[in-house]
Protein backbone atom coordinates (compact mmCIF):
# COMPACT_ATOMS: atom_id res chain seq x y z
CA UNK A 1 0.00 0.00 0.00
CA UNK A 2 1.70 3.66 -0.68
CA UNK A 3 2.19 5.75 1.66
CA UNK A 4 -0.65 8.40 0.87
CA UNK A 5 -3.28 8.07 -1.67
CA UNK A 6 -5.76 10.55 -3.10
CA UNK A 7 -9.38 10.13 -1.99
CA UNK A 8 -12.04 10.89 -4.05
CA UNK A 9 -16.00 11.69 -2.94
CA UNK A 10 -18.57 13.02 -4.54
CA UNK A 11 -19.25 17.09 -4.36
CA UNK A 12 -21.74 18.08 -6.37
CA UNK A 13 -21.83 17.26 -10.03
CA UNK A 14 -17.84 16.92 -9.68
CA UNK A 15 -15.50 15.75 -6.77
CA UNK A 16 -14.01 16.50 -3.94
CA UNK A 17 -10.16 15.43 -3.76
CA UNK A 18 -7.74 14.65 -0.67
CA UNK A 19 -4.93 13.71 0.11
CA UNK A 20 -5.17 10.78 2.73
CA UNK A 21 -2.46 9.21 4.80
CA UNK A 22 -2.29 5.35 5.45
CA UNK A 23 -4.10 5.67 8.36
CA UNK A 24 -7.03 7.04 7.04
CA UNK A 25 -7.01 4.04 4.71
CA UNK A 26 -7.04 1.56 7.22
CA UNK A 27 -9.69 3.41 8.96
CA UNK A 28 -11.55 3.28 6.00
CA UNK A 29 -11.36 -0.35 5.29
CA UNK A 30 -11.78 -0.94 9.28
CA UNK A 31 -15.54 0.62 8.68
CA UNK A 32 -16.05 -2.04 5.57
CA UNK A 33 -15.23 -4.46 7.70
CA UNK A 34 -17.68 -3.51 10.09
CA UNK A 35 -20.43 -3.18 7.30
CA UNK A 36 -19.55 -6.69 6.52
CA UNK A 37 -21.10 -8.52 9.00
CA UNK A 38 -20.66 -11.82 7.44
CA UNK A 39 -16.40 -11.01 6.96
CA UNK A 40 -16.43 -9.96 11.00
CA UNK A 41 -18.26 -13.18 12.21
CA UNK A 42 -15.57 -15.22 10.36
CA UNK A 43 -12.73 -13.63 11.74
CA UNK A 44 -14.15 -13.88 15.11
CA UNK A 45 -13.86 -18.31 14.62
CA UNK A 46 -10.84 -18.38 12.74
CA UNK A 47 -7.21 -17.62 13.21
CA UNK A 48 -4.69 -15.30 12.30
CA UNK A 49 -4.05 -16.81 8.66
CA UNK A 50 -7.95 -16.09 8.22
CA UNK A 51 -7.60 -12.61 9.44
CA UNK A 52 -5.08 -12.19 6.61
CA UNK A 53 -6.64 -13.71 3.31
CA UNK A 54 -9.98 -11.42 4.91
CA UNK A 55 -7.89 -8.32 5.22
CA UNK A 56 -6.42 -8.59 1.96
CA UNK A 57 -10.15 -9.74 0.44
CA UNK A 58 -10.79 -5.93 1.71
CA UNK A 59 -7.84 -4.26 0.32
CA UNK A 60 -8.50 -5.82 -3.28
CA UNK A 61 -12.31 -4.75 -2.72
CA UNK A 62 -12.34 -1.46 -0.79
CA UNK A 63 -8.72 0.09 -1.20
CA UNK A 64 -8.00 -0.70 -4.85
CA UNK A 65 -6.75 2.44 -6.53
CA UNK A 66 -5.90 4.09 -9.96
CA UNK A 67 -2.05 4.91 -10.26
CA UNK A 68 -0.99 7.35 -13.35
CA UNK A 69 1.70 7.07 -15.20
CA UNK A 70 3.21 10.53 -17.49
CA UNK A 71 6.01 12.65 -17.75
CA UNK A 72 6.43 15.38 -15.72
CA UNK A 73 6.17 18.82 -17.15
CA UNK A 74 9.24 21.18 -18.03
CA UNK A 75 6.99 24.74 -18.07
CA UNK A 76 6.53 27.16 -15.00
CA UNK A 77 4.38 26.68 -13.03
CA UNK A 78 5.19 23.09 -13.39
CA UNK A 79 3.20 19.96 -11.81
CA UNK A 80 1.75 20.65 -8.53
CA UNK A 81 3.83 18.59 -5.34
CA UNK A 82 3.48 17.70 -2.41
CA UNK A 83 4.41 21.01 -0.89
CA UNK A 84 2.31 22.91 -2.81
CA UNK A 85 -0.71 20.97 -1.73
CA UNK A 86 0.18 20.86 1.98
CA UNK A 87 0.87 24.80 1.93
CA UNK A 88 -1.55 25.87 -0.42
CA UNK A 89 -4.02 28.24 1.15
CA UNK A 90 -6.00 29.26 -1.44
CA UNK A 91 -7.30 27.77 -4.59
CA UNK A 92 -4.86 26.14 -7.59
CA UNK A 93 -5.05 28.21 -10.79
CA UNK A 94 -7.36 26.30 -12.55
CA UNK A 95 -5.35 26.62 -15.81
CA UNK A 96 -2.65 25.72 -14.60
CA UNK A 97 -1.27 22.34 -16.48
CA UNK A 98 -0.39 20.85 -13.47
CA UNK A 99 -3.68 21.26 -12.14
CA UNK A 100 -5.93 20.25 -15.16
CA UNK A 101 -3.46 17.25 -15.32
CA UNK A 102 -4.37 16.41 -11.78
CA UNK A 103 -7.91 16.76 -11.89
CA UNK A 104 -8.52 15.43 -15.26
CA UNK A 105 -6.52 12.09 -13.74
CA UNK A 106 -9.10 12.21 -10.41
CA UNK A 107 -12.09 12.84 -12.76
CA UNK A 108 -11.16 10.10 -15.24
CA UNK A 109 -10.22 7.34 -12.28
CA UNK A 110 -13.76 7.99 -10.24
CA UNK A 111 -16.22 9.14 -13.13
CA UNK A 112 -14.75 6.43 -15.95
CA UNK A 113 -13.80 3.66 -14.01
CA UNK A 114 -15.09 4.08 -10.56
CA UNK A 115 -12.53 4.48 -8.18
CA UNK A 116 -12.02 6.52 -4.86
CA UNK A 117 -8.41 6.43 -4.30
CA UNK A 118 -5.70 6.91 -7.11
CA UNK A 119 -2.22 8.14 -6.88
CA UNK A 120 0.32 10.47 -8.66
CA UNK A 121 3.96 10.98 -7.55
CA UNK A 122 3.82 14.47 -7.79
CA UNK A 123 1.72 15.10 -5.01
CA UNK A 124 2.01 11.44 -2.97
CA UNK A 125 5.65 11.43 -2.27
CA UNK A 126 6.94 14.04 -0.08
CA UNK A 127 10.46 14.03 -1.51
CA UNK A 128 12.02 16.90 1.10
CA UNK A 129 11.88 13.53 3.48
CA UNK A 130 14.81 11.55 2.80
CA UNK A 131 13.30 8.66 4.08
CA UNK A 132 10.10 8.58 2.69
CA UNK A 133 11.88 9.53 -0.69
CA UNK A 134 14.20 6.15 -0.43
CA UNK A 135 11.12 3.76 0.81
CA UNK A 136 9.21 5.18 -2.37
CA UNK A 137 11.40 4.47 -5.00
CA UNK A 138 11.83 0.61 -3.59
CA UNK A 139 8.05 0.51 -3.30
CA UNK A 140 7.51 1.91 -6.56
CA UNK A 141 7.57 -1.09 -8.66
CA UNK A 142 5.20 -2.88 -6.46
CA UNK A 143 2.91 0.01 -6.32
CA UNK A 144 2.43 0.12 -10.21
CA UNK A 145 2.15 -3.98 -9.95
CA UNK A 146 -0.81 -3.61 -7.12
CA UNK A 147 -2.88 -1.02 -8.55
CA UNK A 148 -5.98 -1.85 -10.37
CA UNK A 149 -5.72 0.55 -13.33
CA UNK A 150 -2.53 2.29 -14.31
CA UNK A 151 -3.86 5.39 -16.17
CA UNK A 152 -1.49 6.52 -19.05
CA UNK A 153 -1.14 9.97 -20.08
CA UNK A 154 0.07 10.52 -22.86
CA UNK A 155 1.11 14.34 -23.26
CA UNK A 156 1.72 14.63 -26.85
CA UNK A 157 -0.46 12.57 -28.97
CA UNK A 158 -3.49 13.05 -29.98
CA UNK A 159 -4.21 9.62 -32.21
CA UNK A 160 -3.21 6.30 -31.81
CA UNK A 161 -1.25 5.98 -34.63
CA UNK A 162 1.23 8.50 -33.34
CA UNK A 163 1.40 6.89 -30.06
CA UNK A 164 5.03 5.86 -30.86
CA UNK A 165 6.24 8.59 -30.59
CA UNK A 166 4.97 10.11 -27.31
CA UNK A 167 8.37 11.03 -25.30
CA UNK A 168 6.69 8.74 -22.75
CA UNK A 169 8.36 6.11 -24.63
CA UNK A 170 11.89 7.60 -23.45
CA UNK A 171 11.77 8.39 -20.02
CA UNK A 172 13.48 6.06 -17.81
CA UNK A 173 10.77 5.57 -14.82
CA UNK A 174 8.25 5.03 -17.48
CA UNK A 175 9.80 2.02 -18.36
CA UNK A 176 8.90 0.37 -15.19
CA UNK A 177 5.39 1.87 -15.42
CA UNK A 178 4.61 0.21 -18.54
CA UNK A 179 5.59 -3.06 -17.11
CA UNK A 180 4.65 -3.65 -14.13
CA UNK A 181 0.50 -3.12 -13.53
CA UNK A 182 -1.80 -5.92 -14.99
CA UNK A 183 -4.19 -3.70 -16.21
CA UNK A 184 -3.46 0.03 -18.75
CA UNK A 185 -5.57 2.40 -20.19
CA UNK A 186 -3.88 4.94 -22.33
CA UNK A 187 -5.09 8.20 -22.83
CA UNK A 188 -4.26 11.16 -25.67
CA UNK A 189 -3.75 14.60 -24.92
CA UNK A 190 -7.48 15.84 -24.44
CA UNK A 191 -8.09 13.09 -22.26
CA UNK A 192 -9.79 10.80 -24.52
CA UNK A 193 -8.86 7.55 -24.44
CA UNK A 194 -6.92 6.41 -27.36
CA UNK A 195 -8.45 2.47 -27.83
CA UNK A 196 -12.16 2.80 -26.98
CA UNK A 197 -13.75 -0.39 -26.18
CA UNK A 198 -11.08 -1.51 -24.17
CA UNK A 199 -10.55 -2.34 -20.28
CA UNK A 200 -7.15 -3.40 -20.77
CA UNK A 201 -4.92 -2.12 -23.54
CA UNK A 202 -2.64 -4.44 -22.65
CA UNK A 203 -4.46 -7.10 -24.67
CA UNK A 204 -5.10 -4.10 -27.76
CA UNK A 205 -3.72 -5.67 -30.97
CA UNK A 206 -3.26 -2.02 -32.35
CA UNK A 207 -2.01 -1.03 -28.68
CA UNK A 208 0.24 -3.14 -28.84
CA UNK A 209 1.91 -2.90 -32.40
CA UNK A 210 2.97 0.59 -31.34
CA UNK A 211 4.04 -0.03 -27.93
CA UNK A 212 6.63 -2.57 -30.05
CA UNK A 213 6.90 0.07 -32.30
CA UNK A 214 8.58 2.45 -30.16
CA UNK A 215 10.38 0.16 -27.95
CA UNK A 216 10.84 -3.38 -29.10
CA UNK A 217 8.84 -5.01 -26.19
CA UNK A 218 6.91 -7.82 -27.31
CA UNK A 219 3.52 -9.12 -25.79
CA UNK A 220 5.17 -11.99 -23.69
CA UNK A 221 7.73 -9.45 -22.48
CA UNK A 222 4.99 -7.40 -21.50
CA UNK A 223 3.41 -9.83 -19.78
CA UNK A 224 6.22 -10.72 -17.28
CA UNK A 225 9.42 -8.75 -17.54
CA UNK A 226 11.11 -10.70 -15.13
CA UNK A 227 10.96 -14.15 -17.21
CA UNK A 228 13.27 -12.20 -19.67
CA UNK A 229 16.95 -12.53 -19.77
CA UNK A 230 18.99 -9.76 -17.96
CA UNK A 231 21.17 -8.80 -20.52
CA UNK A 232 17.22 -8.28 -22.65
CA UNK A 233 15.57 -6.24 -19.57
CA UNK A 234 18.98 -4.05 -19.48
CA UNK A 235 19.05 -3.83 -23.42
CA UNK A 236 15.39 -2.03 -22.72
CA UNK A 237 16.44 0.12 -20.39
CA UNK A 238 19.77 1.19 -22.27
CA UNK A 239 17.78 3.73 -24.56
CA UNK A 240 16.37 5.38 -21.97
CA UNK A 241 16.51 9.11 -20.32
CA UNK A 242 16.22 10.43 -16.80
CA UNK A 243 16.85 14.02 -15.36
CA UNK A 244 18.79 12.48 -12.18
CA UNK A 245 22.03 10.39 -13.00
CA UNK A 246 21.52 7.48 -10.52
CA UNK A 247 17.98 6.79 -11.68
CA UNK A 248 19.05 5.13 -14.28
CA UNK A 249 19.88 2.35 -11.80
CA UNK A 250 16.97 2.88 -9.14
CA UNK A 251 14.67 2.54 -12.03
CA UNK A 252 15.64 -1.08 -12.79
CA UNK A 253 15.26 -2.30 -9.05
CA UNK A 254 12.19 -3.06 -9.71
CA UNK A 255 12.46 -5.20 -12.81
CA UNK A 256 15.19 -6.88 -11.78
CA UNK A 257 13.28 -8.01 -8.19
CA UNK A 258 15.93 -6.44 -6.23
CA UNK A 259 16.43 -3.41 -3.65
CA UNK A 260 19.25 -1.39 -3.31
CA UNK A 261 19.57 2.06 -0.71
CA UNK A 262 18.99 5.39 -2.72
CA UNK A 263 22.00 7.73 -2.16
CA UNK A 264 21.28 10.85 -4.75
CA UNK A 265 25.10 12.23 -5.01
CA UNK A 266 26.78 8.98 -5.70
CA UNK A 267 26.80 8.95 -9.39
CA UNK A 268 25.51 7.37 -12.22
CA UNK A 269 28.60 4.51 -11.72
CA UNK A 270 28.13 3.49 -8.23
CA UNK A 271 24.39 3.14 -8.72
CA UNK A 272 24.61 1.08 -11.69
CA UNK A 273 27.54 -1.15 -9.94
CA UNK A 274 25.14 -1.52 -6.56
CA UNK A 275 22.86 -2.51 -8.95
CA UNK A 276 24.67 -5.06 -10.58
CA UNK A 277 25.99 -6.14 -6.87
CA UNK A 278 22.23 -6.92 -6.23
CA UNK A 279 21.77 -8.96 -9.48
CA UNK A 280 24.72 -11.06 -8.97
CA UNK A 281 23.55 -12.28 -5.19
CA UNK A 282 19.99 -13.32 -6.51
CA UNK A 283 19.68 -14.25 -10.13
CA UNK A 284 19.43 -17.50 -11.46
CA UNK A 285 20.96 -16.94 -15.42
CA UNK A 286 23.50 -14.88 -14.12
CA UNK A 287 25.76 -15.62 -16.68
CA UNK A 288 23.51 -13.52 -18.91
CA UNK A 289 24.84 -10.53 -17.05
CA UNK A 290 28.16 -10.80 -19.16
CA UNK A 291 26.26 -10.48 -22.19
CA UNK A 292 27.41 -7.84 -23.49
CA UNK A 293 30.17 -5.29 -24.90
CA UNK A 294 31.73 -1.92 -24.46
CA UNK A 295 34.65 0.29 -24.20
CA UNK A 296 36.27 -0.05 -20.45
CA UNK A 297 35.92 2.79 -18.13
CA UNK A 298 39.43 3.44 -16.63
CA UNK A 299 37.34 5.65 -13.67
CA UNK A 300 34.43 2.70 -13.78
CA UNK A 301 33.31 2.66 -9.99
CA UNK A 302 34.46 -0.77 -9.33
CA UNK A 303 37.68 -3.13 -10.23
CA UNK A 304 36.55 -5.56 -12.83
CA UNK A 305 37.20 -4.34 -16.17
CA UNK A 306 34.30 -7.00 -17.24
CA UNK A 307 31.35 -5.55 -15.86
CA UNK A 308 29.42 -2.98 -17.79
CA UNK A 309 29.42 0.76 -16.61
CA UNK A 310 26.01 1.64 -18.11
CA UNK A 311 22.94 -0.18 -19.63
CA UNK A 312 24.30 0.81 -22.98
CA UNK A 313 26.60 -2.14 -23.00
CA UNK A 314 23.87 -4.31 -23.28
CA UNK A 315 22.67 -2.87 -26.58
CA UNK A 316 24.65 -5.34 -28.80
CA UNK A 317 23.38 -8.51 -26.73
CA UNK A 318 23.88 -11.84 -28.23
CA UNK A 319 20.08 -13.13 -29.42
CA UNK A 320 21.29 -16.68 -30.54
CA UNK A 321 18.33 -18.95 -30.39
CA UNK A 322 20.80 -21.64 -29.09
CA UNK A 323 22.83 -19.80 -26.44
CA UNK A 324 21.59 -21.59 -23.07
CA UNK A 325 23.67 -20.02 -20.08
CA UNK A 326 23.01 -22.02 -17.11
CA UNK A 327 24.67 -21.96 -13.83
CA UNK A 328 28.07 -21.49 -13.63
CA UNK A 329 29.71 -24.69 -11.96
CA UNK A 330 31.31 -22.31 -9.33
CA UNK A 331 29.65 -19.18 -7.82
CA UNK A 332 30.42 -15.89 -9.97
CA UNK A 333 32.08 -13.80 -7.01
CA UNK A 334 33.06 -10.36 -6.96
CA UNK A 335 36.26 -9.55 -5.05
CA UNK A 336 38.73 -6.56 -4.95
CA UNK A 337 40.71 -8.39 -7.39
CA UNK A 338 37.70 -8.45 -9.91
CA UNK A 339 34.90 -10.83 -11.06
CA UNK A 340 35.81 -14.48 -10.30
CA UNK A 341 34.47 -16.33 -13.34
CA UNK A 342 35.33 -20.01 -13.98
CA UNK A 343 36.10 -20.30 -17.79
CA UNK A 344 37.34 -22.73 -20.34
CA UNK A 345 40.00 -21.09 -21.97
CA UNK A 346 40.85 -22.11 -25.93
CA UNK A 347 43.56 -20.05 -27.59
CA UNK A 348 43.08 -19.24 -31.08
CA UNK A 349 44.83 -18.09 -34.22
CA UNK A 350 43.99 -15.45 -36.21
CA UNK A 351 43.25 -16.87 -40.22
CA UNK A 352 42.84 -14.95 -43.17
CA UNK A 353 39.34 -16.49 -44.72
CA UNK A 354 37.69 -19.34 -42.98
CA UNK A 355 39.59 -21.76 -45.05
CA UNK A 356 39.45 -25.17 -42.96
CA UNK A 357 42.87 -26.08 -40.33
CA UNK A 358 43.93 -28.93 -38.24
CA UNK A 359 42.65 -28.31 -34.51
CA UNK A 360 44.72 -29.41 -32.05
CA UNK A 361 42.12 -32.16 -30.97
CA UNK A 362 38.19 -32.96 -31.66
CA UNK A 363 37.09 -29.53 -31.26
CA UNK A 364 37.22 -26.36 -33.97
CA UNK A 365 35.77 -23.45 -34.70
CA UNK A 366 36.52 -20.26 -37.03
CA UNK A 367 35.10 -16.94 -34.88
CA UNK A 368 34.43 -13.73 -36.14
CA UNK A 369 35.54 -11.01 -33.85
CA UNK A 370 34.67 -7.00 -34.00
CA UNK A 371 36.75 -5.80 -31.82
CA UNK A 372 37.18 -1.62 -30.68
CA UNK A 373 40.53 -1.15 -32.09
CA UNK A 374 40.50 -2.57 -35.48
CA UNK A 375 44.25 -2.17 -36.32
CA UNK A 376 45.52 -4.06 -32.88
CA UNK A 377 43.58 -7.38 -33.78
CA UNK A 378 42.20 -9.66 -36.64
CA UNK A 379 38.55 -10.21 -37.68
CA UNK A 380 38.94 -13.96 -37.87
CA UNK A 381 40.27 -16.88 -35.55
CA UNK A 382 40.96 -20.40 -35.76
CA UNK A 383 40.01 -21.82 -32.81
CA UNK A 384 42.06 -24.47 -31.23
CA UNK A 385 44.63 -24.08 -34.18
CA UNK A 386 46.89 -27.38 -34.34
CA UNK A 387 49.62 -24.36 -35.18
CA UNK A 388 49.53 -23.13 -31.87
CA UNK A 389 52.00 -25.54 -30.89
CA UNK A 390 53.24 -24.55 -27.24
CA UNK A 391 49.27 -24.98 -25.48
CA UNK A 392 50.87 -24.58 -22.24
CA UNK A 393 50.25 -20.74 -22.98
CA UNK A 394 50.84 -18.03 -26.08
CA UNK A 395 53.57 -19.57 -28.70
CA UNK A 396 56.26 -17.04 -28.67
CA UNK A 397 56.81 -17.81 -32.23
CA UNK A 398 53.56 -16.34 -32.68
CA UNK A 399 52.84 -12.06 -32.68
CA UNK A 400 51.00 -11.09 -30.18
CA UNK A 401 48.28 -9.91 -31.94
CA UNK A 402 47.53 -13.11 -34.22
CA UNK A 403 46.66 -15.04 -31.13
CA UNK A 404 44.08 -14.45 -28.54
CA UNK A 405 42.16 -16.60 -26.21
CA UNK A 406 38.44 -16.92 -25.78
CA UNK A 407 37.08 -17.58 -22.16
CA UNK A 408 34.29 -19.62 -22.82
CA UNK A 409 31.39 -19.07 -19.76
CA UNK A 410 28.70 -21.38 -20.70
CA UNK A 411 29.94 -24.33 -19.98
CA UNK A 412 28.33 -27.64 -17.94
CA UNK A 413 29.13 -29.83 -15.35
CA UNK A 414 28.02 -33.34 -16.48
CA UNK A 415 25.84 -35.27 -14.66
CA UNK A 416 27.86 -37.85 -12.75
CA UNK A 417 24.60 -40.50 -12.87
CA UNK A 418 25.09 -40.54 -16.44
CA UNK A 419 29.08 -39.97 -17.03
CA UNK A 420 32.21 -40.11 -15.67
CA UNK A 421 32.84 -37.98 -12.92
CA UNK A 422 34.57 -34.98 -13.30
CA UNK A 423 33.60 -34.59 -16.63
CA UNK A 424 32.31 -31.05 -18.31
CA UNK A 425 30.41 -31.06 -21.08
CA UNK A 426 31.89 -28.59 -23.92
CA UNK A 427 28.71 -26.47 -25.31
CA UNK A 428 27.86 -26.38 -29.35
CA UNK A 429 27.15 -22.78 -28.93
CA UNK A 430 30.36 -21.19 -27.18
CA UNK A 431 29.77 -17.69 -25.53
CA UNK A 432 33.41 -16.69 -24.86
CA UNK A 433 35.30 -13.23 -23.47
CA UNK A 434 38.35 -12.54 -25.43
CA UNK A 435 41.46 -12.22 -23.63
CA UNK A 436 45.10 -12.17 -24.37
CA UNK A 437 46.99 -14.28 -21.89
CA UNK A 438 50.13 -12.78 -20.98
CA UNK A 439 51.42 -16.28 -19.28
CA UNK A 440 50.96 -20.00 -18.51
CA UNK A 441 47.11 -20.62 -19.13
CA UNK A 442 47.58 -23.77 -16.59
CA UNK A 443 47.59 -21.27 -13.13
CA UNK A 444 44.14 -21.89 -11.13
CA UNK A 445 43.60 -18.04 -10.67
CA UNK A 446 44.57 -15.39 -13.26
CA UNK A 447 44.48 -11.93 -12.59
CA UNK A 448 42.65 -9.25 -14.43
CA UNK A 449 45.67 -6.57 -14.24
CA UNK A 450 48.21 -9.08 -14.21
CA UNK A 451 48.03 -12.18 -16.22
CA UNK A 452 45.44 -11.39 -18.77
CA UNK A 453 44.43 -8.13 -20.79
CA UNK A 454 40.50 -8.03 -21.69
CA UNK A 455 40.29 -7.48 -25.55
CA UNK A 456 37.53 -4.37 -26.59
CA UNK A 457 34.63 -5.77 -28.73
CA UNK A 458 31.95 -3.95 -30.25
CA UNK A 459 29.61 -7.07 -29.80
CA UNK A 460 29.68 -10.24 -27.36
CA UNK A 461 31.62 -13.58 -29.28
CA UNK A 462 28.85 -16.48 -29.88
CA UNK A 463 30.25 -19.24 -31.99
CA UNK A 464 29.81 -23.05 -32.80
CA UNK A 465 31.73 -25.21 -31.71
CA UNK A 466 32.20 -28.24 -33.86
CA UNK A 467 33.68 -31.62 -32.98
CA UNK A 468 35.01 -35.01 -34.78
CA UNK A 469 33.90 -37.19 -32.27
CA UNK A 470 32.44 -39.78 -34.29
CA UNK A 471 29.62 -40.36 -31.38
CA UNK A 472 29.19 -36.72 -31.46
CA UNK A 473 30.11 -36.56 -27.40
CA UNK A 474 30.96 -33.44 -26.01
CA UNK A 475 31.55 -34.38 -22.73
CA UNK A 476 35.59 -34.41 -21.81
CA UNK A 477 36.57 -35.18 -18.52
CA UNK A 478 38.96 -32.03 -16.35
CA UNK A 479 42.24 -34.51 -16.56
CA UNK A 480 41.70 -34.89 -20.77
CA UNK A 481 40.85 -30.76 -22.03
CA UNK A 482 44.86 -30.06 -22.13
CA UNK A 483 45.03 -32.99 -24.71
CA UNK A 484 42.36 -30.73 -27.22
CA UNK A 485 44.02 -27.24 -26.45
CA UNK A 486 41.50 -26.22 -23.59
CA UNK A 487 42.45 -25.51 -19.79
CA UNK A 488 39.84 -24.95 -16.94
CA UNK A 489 40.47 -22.65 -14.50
CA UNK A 490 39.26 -19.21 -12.36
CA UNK A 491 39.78 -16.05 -13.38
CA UNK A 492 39.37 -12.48 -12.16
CA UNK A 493 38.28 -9.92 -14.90
């Protein structure tokens, strides 16, 4: 429940609007439960788990609300806040946009769709409290989510088929507010619905074409957010604006299912790295989180040189139909040395065309690299390359540049029920971070700044993998990947 709500009761032919605390609300559904006779005999026989499934029975019936979703306006006098309803003496100007943006909100939730209580963020959130200001922003999600009707105004368009368009589309809290409530109902700049017919635009053919239209979210997506890959719900998020630097992180909390301290002043870095913090502890594809590519921040706010900076890394994700990244066979940890990832490394050669080449065992693969700084690397690797005769680390036969290694993530533990033990089972579709190793691949932990040198890419590495196993087996027990160019071990990036 938010903190505050606006109450709505009839005053005349129009309404009368307030602006109620959480006790009032209680009060209020106190007195239903009073008028429900039936409801207060029940509770009086059963228990406490009763009492609960009747008090939220209540909320869903007598403390639903309207919540509205728009972007806030950039003219003086602006929207109308909290302050300026608590120390308000005398009447709004009625002409104001703020104020016909209110009312027209409060007249649309109780006349159209029959609500008393709705709530705006303008005037529900007193943001000169610190703490109120914090518990709102990790409530906000859940707010949307609960409310019966999100109400979406849409400043700027007048027809549906310019609802693309609408700079609602590029705001970054919006985002959230587009996701999370069950039920929408968009509305055009005179406050006439834009679908008529509707209770839900959410199931709108037409709706929905331009909500994909103007930002790429399908109908499942739409449906639940939080089924989607991360690297997919930050890829969203990555062409999106907000006025404060750190909201680009606070926004996400919510689609992500996590909850991280608001600390306005901290920058746009060490929100997005909290963030990311968050992600790691509780996500179960977390793998997915290294899908992606960018330039490295020498001032990023943390020390791997593998995690992204922004949401804007996630832009180029890898949408192979056949990448599955499961759980990584130890825990992804991050440490003041970096990101601990355990990785399968395979060197590789750089080729001029992807003429075939002996691998050094059953496993090869050509890959197609685009990397920052074109004239410091090739476009094209052999894999495994039978060429790359010392395997115990970079030939130094061999200039620097024509070899690189790939760190391959997505890798499997086999199941010991069904194979040998200790056996991993090499993936078809390889998602791999390029590296250069600077010594012996055989150490058990390499370091970031020490060891290894991340390579800049432009988009993440997928490739396939092919083998001459003449079962087609791709399992290879930890004692045997030396013997097809391949080491396991844990590195920090």
């Amino acid at each position: 429940m938010p903190i505050r709500l606006l109450y709505f009761e009839p005053h005349g032919s129009d309404i009368r609007i307030s602006l109620v605390e959480r006790d009032f609300i209680y009060a209020h559904l106190e007195s239903q439960l009073r008028a429900n006779v039936n409801v207060a005999n029940y509770l009086k026989l059963a228990g406490q788990e009763a009492e609960e499934q009747a008090n939220q029975w209540l909320m869903a019936k007598h403390a639903k609300y309207a919540i509205l979703s728009h972007t806030w306006l950039r003219t003086v006098p602006g929207e109308i806040t909290y302050g300026d309803w608590i120390k308000e003496r005398g009447p709004f100007d009625a002409e104001s946009l703020g104020y016909k943006k209110l009312v027209n909100f409060c007249r649309t939730a109780w006349k159209v769709h029959g609500f008393t209580f709705g709530w705006i963020d303008t005037i529900c959130i007193n943001k000169e409290s610190s703490s109120e200001l914090d518990e709102s922003i990790r409530s906000m999600y859940n707010w949307y989510a609960r409310s019966q009707l999100c109400i979406v105004y849409l400043a700027e368009t007048q027809i549906l088929a310019n609802m693309h368009v609408d700079p609602w589309f590029t705001r970054g809290w919006t985002l959230q507010e587009l996701l999370a409530p069950r039920t929408i109902k968009f509305y055009g700049r005179k406050w006439h619905p834009l679908f008529e017919g509707s209770d839900n635009d959410k199931t709108v053919y037409q709706i929905m074409k331009q909500i994909e239209k103007a930002s790429t979210i399908s109908s499942d997506e739409l449906d639940d957010i939080r089924a989607a890959p991360i690297s997919r719900r930050m890829q969203l998020a990555a062409v999106r604006e907000v006025t404060r630097e750190e909201d680009t992180a606070y926004s996400l909390m919510g689609i992500f299912n996590v909850s991280i301290m608001t600390a306005y002043g901290e920058g746009a870095k060490r929100a997005f790295f909290r963030l990311l913090q968050e992600i790691l502890t509780s996500s179960f594809d977390i793998l997915d989180l290294l899908n992606c590519a960018g330039r490295w921040d020498p001032h990023r706010a943390h020390p791997s040189g593998m995690l992204p900076t922004n949401p804007q890394w996630y832009l180029k994700r890898s949408t192979h139909p056949d990448l599955s990244l499961g759980i990584p066979i130890k825990p992804l940890l991050l440490t003041h040395l970096g990101l601990r990832v355990p990785v399968i490394l395979m060197p590789a050669l750089s080729a001029s065309s992807q003429s075939p080449y002996s691998p050094i065992g059953d496993f090869s693969a050509t890959v197609n690299i685009k990397p920052v700084e074109p004239n410091l690397y090739h476009s094209f690797y052999n894999v495994l390359d039978k060429k790359i005769t010392n395997i115990d680390g970079p030939n130094p036969n061999v200039p620097g540049s024509s070899q690189i290694t790939l760190a391959v993530v997505n890798f499997k533990q086999a199941v010991e029920d069904e194979s040998e033990p200790g056996s991993i089972v090499i993936p078809e579709t390889c998602f791999a971070i390029p590296i250069e190793c600077l010594q012996t691949m055989e150490r058990v932990v390499i370091g970031w700044d020490f060891d290894i040198r991340g390579i800049e890419i432009h988009e993440p590495i997928v490739f396939h993998l092919k083998t001459k196993n003449r079962r087609g087996s791709r399992e290879v027990h930890r004692d045997r990947l030396k013997e097809h160019g391949m080491h396991l071990v844990s590195v920090y990036m």
